[in-house]
PDB file of N, CA and C in Angstrom:
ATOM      1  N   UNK A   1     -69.286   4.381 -20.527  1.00  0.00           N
ATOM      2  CA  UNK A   1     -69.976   3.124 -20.519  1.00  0.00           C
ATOM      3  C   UNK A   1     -70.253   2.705 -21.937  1.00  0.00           C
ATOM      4  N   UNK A   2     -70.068   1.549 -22.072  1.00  0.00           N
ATOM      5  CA  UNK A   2     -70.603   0.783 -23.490  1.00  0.00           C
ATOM      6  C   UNK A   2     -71.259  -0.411 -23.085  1.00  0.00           C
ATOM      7  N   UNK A   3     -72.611  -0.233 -24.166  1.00  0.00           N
ATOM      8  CA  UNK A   3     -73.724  -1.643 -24.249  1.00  0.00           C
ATOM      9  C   UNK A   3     -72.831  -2.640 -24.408  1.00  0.00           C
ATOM     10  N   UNK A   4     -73.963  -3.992 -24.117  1.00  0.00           N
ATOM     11  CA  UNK A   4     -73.444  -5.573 -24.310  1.00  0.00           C
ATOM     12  C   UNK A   4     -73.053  -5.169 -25.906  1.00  0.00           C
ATOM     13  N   UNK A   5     -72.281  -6.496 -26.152  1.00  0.00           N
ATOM     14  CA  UNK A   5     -72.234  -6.487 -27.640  1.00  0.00           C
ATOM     15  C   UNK A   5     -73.151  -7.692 -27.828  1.00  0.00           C
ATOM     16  N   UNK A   6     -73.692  -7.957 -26.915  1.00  0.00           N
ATOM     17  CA  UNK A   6     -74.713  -8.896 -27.164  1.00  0.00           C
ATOM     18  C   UNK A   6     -76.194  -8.583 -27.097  1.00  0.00           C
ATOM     19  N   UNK A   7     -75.992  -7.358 -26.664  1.00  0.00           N
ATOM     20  CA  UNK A   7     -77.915  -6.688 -26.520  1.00  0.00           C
ATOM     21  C   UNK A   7     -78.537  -5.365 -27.489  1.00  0.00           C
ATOM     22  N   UNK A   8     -77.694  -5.814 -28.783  1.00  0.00           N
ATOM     23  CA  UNK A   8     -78.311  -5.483 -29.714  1.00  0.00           C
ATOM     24  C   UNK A   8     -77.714  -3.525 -29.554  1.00  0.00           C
ATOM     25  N   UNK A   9     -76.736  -2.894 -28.944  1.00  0.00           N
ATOM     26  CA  UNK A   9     -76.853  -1.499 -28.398  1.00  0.00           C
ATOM     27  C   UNK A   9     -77.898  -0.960 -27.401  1.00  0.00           C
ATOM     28  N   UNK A  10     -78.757  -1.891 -26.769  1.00  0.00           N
ATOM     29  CA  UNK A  10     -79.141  -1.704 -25.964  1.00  0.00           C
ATOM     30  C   UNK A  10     -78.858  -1.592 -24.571  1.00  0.00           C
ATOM     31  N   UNK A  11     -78.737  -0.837 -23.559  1.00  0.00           N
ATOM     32  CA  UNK A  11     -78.092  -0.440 -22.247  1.00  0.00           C
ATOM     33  C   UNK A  11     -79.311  -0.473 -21.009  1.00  0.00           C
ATOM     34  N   UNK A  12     -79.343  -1.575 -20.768  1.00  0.00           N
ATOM     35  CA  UNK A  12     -80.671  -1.207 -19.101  1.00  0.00           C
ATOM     36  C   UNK A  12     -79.691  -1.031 -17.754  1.00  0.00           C
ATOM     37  N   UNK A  13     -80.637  -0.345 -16.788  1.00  0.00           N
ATOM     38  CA  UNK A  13     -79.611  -0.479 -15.687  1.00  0.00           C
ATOM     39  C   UNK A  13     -80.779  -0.664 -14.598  1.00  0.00           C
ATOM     40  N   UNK A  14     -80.517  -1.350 -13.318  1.00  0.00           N
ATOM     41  CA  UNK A  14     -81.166  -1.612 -12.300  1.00  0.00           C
ATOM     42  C   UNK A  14     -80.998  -1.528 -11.072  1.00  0.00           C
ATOM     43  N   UNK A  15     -81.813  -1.413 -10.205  1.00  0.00           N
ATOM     44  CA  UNK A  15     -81.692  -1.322  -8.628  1.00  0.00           C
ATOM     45  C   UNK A  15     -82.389  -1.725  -7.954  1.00  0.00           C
ATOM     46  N   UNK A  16     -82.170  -3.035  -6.875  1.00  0.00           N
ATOM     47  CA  UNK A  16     -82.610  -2.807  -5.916  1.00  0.00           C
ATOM     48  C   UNK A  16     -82.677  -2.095  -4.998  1.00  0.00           C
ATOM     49  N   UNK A  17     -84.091  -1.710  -4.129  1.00  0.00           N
ATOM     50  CA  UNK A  17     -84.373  -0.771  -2.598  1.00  0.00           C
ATOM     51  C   UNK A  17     -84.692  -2.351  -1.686  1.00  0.00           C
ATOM     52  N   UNK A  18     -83.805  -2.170  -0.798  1.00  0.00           N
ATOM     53  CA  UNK A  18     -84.378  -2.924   0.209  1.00  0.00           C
ATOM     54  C   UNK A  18     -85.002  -1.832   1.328  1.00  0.00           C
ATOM     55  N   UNK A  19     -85.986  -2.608   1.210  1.00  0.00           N
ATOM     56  CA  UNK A  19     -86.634  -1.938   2.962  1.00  0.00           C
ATOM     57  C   UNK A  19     -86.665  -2.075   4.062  1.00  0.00           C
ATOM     58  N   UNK A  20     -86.472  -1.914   5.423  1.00  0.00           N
ATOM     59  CA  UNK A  20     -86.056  -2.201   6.750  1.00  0.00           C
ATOM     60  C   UNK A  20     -87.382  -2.808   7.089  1.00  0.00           C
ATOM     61  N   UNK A  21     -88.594  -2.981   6.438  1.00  0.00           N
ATOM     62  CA  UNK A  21     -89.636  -4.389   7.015  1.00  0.00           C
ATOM     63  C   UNK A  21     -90.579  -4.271   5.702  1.00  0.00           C
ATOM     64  N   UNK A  22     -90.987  -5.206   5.550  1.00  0.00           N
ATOM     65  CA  UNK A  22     -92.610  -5.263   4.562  1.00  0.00           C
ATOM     66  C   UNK A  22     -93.203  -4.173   4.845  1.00  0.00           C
ATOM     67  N   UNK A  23     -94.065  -3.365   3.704  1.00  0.00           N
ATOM     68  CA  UNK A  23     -94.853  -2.594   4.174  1.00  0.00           C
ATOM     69  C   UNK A  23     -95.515  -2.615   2.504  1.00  0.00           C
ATOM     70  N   UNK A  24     -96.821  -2.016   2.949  1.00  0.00           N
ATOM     71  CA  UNK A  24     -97.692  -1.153   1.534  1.00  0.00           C
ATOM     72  C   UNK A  24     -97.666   0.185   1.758  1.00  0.00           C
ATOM     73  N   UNK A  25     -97.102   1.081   2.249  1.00  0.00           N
ATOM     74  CA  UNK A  25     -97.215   2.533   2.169  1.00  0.00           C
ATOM     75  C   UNK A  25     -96.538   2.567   1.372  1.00  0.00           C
ATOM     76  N   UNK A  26     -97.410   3.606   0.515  1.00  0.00           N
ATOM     77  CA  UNK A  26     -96.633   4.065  -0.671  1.00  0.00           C
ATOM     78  C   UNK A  26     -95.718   5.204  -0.474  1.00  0.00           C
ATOM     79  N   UNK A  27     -96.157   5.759   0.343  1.00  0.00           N
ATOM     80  CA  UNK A  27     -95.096   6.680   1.017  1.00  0.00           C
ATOM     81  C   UNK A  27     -93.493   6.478   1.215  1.00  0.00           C
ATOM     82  N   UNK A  28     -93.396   5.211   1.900  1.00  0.00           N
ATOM     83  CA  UNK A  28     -92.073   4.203   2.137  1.00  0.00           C
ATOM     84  C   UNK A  28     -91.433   4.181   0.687  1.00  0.00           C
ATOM     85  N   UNK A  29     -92.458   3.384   0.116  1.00  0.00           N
ATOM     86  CA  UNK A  29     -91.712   2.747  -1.284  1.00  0.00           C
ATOM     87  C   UNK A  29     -92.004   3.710  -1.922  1.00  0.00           C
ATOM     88  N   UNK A  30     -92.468   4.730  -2.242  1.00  0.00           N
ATOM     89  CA  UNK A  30     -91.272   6.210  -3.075  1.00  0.00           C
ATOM     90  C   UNK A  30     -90.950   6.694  -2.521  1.00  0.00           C
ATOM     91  N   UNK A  31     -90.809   6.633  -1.503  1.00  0.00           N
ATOM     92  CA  UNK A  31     -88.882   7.651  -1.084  1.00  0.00           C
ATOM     93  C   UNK A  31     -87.949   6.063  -1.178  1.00  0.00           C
ATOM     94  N   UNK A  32     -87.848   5.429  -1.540  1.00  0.00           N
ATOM     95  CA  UNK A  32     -87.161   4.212  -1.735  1.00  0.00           C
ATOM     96  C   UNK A  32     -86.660   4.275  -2.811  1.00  0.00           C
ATOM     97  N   UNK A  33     -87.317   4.531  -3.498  1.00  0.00           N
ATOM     98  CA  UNK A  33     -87.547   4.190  -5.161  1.00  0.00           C
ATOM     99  C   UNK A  33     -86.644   5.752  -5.432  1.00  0.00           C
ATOM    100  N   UNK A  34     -87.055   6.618  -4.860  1.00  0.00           N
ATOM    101  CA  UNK A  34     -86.721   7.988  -5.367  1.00  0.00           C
ATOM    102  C   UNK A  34     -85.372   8.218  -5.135  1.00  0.00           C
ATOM    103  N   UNK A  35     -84.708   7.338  -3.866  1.00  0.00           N
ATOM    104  CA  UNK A  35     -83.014   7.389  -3.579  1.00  0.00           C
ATOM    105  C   UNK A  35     -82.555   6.416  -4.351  1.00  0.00           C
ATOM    106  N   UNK A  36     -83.251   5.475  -4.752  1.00  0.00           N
ATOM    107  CA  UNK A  36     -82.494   4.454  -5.764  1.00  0.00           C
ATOM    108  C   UNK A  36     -81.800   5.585  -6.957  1.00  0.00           C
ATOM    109  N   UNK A  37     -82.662   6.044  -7.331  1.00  0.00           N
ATOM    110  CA  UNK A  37     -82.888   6.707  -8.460  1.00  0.00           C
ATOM    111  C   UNK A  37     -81.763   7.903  -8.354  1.00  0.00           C
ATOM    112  N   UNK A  38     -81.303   8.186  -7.234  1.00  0.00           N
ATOM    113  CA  UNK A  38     -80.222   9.524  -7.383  1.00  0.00           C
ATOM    114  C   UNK A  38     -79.032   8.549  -7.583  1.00  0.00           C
ATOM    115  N   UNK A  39     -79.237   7.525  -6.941  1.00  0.00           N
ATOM    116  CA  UNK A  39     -77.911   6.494  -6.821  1.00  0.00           C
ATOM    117  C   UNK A  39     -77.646   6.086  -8.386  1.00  0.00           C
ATOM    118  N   UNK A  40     -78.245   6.156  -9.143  1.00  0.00           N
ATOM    119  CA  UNK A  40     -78.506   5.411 -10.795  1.00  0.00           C
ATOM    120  C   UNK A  40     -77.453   6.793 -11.226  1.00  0.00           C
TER     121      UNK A  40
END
């Protein structure tokens, strides 16, 4: 992989988690967050 040549050598990377309904358990949204994260 190589940075933009426009972002200075800087490299971000991102992910969306979609979730199967709204929720506030935090429980949900880190194990969400935590499979994003093997996927990265």
């Amino acid at each position: 992989m190589r940075p933009s040549e426009f972002n200075d050598g800087k490299y971000a990377n991102g992910l969306l988690c979609q979730l199967p309904y709204p929720t506030d358990d935090t429980r949900l949204i880190i194990a969400a967050a935590q499979e994003g994260i093997k996927r990265l």
